[in-house]
N, C-alpha and C. Protein backbone atom coordinates (compact mmCIF):
# COMPACT_ATOMS: atom_id res chain seq x y z
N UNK A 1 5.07 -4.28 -20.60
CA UNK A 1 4.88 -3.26 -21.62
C UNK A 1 4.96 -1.85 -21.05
N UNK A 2 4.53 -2.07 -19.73
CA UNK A 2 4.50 -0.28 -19.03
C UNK A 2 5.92 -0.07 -18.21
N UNK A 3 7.24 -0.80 -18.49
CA UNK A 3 8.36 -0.89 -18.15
C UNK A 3 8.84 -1.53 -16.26
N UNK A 4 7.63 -2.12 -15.79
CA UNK A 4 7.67 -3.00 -14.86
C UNK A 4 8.53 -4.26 -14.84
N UNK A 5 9.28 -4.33 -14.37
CA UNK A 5 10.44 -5.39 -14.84
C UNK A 5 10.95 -6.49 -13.98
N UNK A 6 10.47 -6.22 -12.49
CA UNK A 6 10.83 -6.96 -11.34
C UNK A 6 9.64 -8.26 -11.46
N UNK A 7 10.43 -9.46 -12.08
CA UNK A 7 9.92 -10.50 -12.18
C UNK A 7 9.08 -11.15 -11.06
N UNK A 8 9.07 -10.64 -9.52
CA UNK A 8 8.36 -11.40 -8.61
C UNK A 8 7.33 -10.26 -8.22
N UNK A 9 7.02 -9.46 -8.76
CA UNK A 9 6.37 -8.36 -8.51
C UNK A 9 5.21 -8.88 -9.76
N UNK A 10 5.69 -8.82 -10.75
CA UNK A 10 4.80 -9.63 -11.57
C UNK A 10 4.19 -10.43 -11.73
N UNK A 11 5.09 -11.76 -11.02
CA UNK A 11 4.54 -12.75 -10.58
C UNK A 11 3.31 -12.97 -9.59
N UNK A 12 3.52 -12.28 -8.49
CA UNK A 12 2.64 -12.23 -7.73
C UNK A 12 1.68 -11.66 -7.82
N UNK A 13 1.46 -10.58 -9.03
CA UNK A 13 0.53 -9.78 -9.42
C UNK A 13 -0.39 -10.59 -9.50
N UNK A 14 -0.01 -11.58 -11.13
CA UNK A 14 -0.86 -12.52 -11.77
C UNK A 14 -1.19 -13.69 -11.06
N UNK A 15 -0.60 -14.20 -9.54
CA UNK A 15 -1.33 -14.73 -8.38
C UNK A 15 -2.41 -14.40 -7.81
N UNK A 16 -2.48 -12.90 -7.38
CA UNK A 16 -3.13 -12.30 -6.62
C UNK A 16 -4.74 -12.22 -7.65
N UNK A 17 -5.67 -12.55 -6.97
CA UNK A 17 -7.34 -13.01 -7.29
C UNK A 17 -7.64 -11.36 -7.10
N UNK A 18 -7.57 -10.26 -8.00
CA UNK A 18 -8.09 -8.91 -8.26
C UNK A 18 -9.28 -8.70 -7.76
N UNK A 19 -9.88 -10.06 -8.84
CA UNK A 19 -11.76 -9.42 -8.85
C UNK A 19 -12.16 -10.03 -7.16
N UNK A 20 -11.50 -10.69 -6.34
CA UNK A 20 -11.76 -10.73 -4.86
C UNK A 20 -12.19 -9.44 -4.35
N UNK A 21 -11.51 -8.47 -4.34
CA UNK A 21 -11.02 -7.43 -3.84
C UNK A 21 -12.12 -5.89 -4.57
N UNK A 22 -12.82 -6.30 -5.21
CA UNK A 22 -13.41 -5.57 -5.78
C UNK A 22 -15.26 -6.32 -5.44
N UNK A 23 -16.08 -5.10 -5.61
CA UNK A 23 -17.64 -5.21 -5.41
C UNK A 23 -17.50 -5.91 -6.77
N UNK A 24 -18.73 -6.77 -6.29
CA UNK A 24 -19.42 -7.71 -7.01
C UNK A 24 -20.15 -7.04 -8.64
N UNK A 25 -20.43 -6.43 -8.82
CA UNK A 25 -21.18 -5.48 -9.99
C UNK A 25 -19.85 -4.81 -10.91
N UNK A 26 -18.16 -4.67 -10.01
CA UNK A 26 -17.15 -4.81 -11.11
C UNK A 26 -15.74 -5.58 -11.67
N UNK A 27 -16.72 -6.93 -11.10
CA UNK A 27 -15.72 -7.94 -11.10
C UNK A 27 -15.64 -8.05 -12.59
N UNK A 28 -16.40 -7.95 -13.55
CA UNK A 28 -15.52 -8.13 -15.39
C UNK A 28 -14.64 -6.88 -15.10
N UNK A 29 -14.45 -6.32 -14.70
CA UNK A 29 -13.28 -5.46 -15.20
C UNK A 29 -12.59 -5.65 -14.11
N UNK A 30 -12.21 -6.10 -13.17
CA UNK A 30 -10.91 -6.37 -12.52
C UNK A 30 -10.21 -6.28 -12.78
N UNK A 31 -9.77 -7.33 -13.87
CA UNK A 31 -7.87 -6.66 -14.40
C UNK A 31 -8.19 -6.15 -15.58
N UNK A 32 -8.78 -5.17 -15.62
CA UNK A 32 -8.42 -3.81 -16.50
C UNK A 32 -7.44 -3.09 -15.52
N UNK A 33 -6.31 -2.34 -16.33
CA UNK A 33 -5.48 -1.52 -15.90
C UNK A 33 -6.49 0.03 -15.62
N UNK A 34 -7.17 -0.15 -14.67
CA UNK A 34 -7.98 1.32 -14.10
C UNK A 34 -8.72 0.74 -12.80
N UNK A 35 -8.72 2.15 -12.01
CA UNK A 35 -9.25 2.24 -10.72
C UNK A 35 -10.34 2.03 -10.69
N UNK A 36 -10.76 1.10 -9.87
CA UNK A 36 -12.29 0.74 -9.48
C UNK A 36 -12.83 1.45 -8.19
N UNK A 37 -14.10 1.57 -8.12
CA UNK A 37 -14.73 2.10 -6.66
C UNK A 37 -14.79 1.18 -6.06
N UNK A 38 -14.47 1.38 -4.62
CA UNK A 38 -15.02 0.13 -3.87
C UNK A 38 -16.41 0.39 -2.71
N UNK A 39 -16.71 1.51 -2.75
CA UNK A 39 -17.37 2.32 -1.65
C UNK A 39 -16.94 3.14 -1.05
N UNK A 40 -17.37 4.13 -0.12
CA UNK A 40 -17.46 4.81 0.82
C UNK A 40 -16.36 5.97 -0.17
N UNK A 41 -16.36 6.43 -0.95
CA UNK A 41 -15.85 7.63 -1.93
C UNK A 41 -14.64 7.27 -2.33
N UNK A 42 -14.00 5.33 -2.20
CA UNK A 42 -12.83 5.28 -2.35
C UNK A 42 -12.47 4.17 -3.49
N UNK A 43 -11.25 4.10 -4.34
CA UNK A 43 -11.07 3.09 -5.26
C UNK A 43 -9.87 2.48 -4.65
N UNK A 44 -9.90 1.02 -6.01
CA UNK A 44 -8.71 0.48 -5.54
C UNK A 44 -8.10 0.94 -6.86
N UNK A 45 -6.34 0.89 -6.49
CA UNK A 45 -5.84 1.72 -7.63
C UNK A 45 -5.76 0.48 -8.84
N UNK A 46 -5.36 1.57 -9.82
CA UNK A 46 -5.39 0.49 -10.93
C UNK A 46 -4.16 -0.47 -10.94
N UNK A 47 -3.87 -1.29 -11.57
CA UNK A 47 -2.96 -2.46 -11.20
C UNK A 47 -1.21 -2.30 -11.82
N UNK A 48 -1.18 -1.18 -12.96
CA UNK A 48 0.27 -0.27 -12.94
C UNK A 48 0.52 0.48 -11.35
N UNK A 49 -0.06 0.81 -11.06
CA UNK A 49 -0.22 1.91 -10.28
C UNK A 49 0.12 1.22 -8.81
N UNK A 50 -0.13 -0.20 -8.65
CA UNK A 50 -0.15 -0.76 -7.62
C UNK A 50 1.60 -1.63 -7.89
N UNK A 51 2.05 -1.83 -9.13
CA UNK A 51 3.10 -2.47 -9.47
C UNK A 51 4.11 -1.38 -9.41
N UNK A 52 3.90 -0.19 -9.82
CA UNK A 52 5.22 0.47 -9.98
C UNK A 52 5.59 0.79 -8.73
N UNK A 53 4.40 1.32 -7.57
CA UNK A 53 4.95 1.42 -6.15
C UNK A 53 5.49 0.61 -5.61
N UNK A 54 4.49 -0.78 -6.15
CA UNK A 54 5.64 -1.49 -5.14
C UNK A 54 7.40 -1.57 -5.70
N UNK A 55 7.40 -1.54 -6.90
CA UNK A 55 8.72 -1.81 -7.73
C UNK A 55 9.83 -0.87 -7.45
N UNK A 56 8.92 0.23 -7.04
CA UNK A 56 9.87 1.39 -6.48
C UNK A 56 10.16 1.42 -5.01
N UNK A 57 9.56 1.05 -4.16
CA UNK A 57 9.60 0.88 -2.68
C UNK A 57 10.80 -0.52 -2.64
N UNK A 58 10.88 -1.05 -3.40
CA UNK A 58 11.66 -2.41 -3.51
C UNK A 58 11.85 -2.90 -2.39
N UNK A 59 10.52 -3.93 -2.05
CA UNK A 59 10.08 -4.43 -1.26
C UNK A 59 11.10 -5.51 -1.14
N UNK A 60 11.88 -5.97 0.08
CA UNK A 60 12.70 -7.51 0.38
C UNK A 60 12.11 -8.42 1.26
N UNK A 61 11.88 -9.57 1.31
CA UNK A 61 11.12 -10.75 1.62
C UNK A 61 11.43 -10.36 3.29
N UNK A 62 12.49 -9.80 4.29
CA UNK A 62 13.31 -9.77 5.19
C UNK A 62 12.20 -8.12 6.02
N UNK A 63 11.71 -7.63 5.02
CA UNK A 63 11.23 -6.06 5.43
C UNK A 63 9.93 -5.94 6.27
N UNK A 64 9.87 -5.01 6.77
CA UNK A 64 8.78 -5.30 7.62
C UNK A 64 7.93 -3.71 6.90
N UNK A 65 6.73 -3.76 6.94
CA UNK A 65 6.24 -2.88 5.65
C UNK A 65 4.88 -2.34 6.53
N UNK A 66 4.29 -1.19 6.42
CA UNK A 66 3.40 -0.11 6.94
C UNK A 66 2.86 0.41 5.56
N UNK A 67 1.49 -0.01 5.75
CA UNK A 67 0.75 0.78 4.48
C UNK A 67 -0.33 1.62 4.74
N UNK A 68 -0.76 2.83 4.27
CA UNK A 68 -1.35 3.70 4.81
C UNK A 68 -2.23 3.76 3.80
N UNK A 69 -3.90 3.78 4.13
CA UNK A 69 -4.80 3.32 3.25
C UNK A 69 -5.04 1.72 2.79
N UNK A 70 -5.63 1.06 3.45
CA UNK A 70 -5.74 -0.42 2.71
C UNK A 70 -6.52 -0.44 1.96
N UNK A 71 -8.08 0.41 1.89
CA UNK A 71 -9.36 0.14 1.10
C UNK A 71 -9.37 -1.33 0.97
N UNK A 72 -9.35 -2.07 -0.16
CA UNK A 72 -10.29 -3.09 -0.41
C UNK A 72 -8.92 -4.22 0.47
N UNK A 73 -7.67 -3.99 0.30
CA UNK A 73 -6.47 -5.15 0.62
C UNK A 73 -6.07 -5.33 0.01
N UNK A 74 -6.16 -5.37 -1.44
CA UNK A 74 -5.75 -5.59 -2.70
C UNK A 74 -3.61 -5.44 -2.76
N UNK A 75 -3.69 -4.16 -1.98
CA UNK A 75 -1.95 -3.56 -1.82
C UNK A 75 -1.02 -4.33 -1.39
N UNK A 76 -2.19 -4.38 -0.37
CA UNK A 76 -1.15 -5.22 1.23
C UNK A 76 -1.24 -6.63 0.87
N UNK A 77 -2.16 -7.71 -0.01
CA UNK A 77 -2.23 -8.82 -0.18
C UNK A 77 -0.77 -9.09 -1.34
N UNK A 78 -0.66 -8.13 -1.91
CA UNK A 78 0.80 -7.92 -2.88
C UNK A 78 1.45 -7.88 -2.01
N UNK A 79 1.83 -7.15 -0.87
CA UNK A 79 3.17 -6.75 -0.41
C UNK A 79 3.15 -7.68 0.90
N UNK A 80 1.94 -8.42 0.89
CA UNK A 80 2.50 -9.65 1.98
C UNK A 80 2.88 -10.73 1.36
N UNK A 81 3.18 -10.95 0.18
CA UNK A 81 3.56 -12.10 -0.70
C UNK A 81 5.06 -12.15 -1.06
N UNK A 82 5.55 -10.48 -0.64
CA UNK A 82 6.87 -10.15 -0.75
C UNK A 82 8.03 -9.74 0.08
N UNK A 83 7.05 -9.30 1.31
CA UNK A 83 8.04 -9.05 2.81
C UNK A 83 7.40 -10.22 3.44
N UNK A 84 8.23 -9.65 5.19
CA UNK A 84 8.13 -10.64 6.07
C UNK A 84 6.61 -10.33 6.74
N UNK A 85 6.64 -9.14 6.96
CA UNK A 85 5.06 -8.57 7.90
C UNK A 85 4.86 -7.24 7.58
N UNK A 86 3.68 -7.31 7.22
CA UNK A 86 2.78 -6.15 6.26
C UNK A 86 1.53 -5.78 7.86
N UNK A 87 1.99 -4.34 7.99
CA UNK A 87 0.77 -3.53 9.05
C UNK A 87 -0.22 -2.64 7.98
N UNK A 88 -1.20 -2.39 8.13
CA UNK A 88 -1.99 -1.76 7.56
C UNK A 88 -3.45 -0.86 8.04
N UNK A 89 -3.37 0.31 7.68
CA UNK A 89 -4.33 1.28 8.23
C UNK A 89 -5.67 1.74 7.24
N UNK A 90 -6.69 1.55 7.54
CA UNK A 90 -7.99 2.06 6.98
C UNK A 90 -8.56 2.82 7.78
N UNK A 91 -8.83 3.93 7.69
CA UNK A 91 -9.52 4.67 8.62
C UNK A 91 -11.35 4.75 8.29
N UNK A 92 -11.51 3.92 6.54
CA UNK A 92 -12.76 3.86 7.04
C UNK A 92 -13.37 2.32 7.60
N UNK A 93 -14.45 2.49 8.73
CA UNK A 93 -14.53 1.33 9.12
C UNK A 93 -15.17 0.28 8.62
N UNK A 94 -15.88 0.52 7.67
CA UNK A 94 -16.56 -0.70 6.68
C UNK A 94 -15.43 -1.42 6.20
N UNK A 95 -14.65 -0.93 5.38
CA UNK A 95 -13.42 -1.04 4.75
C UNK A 95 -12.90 -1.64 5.16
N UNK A 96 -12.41 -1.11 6.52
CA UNK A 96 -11.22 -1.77 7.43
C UNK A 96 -11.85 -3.31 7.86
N UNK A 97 -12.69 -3.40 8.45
CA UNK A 97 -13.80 -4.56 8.55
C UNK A 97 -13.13 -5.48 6.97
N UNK A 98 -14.27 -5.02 5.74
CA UNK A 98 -14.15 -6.48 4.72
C UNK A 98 -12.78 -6.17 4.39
N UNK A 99 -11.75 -5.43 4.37
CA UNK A 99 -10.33 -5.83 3.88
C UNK A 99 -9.94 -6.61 5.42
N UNK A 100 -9.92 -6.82 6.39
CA UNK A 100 -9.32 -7.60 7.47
C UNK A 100 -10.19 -8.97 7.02
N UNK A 101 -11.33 -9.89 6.39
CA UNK A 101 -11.91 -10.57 6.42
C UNK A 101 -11.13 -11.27 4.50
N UNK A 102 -10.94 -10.64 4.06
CA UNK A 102 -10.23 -10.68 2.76
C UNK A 102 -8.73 -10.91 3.05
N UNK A 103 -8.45 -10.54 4.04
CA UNK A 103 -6.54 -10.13 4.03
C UNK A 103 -6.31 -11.54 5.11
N UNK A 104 -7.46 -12.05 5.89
CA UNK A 104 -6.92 -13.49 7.19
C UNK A 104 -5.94 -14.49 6.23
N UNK A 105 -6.78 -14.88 4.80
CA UNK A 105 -5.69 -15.68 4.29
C UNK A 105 -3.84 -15.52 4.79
N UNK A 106 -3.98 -14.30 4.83
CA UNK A 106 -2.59 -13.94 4.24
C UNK A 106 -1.89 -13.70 5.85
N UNK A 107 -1.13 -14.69 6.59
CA UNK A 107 -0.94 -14.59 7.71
C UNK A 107 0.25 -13.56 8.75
N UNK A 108 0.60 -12.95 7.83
CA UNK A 108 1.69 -11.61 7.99
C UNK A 108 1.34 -10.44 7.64
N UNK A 109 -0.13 -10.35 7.76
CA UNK A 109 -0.95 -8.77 7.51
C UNK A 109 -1.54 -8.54 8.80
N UNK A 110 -1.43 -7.62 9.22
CA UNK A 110 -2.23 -6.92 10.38
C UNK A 110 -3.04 -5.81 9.83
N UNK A 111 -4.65 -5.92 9.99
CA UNK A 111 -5.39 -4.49 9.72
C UNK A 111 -5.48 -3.81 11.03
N UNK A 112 -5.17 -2.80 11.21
CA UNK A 112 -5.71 -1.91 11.82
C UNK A 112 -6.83 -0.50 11.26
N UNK A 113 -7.78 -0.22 12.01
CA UNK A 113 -8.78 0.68 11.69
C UNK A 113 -8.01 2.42 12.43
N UNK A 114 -8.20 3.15 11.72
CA UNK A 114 -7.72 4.17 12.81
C UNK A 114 -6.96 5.46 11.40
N UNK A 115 -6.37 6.46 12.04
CA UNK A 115 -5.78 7.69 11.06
C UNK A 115 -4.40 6.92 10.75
N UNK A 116 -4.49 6.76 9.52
CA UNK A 116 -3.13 6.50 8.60
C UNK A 116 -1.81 7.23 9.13
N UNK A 117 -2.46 8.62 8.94
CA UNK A 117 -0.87 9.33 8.87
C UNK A 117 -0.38 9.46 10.47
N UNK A 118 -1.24 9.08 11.37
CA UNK A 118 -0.24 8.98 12.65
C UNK A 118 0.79 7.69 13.30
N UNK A 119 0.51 6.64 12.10
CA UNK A 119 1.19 5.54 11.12
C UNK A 119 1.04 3.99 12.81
N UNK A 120 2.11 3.50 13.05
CA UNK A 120 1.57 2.27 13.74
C UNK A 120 2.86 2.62 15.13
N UNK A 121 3.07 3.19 16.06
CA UNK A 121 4.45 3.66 16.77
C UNK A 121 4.53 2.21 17.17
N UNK A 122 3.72 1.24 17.91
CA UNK A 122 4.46 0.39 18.93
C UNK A 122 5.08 -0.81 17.67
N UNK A 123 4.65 -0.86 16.42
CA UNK A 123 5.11 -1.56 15.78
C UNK A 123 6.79 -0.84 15.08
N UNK A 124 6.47 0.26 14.94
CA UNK A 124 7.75 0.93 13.99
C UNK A 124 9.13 0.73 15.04
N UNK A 125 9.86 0.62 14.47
CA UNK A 125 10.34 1.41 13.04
C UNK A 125 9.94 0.31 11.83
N UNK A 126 9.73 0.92 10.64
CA UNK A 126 9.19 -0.12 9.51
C UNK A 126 10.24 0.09 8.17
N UNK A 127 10.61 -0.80 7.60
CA UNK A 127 11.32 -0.88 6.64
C UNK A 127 11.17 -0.39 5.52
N UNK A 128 9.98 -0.25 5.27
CA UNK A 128 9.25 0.54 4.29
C UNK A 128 8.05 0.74 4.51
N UNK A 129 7.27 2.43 4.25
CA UNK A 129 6.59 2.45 3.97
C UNK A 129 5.56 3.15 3.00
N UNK A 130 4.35 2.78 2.67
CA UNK A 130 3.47 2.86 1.15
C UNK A 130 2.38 3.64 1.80
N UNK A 131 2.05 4.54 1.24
CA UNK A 131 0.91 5.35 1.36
C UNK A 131 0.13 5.40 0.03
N UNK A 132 -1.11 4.59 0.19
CA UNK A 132 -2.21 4.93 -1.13
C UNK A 132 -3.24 5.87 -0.62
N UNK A 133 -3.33 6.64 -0.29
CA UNK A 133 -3.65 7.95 0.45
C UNK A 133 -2.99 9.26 0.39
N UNK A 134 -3.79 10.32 -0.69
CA UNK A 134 -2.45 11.27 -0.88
C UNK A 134 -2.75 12.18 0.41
N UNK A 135 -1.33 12.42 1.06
CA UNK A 135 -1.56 13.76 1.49
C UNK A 135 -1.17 14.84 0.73
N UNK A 136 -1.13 16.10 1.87
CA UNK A 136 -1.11 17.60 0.94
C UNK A 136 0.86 17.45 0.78
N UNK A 137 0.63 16.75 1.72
CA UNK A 137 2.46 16.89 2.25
C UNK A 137 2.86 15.65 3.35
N UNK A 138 4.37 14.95 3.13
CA UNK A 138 4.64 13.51 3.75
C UNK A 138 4.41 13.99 5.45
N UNK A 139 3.58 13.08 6.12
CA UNK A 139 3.11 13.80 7.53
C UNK A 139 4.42 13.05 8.49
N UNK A 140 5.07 14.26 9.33
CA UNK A 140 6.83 13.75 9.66
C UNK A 140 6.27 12.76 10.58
N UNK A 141 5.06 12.07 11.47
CA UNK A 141 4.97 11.12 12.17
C UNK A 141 5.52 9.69 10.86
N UNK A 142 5.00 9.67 10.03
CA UNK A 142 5.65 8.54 9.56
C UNK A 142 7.28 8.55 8.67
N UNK A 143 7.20 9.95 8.84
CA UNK A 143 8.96 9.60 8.24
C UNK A 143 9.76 9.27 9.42
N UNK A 144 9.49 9.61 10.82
CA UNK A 144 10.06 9.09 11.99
C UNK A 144 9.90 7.89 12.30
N UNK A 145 8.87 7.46 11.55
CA UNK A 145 8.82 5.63 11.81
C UNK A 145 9.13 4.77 10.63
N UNK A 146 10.14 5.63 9.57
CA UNK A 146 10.76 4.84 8.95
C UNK A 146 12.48 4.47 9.31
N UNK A 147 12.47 3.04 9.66
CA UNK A 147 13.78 2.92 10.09
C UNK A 147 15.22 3.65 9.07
N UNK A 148 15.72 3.18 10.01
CA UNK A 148 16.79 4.14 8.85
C UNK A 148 17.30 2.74 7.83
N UNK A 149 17.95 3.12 6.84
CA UNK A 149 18.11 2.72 5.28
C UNK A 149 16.44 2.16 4.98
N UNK A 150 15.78 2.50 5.42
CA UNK A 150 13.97 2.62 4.79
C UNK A 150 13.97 3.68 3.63
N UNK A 151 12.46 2.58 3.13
CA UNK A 151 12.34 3.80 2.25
C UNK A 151 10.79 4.28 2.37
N UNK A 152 10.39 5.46 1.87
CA UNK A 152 8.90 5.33 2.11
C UNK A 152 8.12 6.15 0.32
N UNK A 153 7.17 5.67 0.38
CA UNK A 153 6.53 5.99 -1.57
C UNK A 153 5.32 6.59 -1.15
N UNK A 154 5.11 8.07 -1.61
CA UNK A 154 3.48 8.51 -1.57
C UNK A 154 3.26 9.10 -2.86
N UNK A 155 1.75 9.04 -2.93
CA UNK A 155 1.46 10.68 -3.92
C UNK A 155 0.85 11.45 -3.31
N UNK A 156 1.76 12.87 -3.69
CA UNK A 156 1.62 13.68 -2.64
C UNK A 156 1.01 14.92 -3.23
N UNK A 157 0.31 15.26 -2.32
CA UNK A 157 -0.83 16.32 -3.22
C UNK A 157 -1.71 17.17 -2.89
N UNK A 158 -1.90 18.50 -3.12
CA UNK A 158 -3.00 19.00 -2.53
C UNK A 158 -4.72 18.60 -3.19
N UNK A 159 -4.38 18.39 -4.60
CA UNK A 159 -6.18 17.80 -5.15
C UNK A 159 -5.53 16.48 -5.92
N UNK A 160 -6.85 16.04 -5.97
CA UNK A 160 -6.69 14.80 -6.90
C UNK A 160 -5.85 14.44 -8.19
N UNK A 161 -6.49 15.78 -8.36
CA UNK A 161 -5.73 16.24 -10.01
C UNK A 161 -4.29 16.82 -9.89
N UNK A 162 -3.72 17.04 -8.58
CA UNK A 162 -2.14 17.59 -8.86
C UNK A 162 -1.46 17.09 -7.39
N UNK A 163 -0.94 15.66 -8.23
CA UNK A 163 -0.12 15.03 -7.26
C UNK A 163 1.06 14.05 -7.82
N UNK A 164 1.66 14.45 -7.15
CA UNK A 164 3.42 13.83 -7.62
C UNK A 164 3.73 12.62 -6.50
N UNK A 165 4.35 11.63 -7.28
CA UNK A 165 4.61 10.31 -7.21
C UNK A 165 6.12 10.73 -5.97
N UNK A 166 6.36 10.96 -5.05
CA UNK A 166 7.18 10.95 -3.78
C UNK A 166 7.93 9.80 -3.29
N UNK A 167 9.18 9.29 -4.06
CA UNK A 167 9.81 8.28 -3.19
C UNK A 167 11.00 9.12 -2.09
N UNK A 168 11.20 8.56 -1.04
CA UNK A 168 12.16 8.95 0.42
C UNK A 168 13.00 7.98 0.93
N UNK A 169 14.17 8.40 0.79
CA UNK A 169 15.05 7.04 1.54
C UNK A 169 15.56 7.69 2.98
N UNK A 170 15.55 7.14 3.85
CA UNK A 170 15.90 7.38 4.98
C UNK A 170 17.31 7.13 5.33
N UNK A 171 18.48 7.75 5.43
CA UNK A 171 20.02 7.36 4.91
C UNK A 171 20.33 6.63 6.82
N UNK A 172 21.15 5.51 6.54
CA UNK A 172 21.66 4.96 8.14
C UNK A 172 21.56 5.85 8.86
N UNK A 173 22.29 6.92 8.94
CA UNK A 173 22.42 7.87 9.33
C UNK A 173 20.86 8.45 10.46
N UNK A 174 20.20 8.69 9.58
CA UNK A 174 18.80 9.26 9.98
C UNK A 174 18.37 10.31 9.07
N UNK A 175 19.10 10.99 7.97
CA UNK A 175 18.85 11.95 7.41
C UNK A 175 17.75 11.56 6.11
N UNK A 176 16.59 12.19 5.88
CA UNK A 176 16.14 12.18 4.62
C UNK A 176 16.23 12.80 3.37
């Protein structure tokens, strides 16, 4: 209905166990289409919001994928259902902790704890990558660790309230 159309993106949506991924006190609303808190001042996004990035990043089973911000895992448990190997950064450490204890199922996720935007070097170059973490502006350490024909998806922003949806393709070449 919200013009999401990539049938395995969907699919895997309605696989993926939401209210896991969410505190216990807002598991009835899990799949409501809206952002939940999960702690430490952070939500998980709402579940358009988690479909259209990925739909736009157009994730291939073959890709090797860098996500910046994991919070609860909720992202990366989608986008390991759809590439080959999903890396992932939480910089807070509670977080990073129960999303690595949530995400073991899923055997092509790596959590790492640590600053997002200085992204994963010994792993990159990455085929795509997802930032649920806005910055003010795309930080060039991770556009350098997007391989080339990569693509990378942020919202990019100086406040909460004024931030634009940022897709980047990285041309063979090297040019963005």
């Amino acid at each position: 209905a919200r013009g999401i159309s990539d049938s395995a993106i969907l699919r895997v949506m309605r696989a993926t166990p939401r209210h896991l991924f969410v505190p216990a006190k807002f598991r009835a609303k899990a799949y409501a289409d809206t952002p939940l808190p999960i702690g430490y001042g952070q939500t998980i996004s709402q579940p358009y919001i988690v479909a259209i990035m990925t739909e736009k990043l157009d994730v291939r089973r073959t890709d090797k994928v860098l996500e910046i911000g994991t919070g609860s895992g909720y992202q990366a448990a989608v986008l390991a259902q759809l590439a080959r190997k999903v890396y992932t950064i939480e910089i807070v450490p509670e977080l990073a902790a129960a999303a690595t204890r949530r995400l073991a199922r899923y055997r092509n996720v790596t959590v790492r704890r640590g600053d997002g935007y200085q992204g994963w070097p010994e792993a990159a170059p990455f085929d795509r990558i997802i930032l649920t973490a806005a910055p003010p502006k795309l930080p060039r350490t991770l556009l350098n660790q997007l391989a080339p024909g990569g693509k990378l998806i942020a919202p990019v922003g100086r406040t909460r309230w004024n931030q634009e949806l940022v897709l980047v393709w990285k041309t063979r070449t090297g040019r963005i």
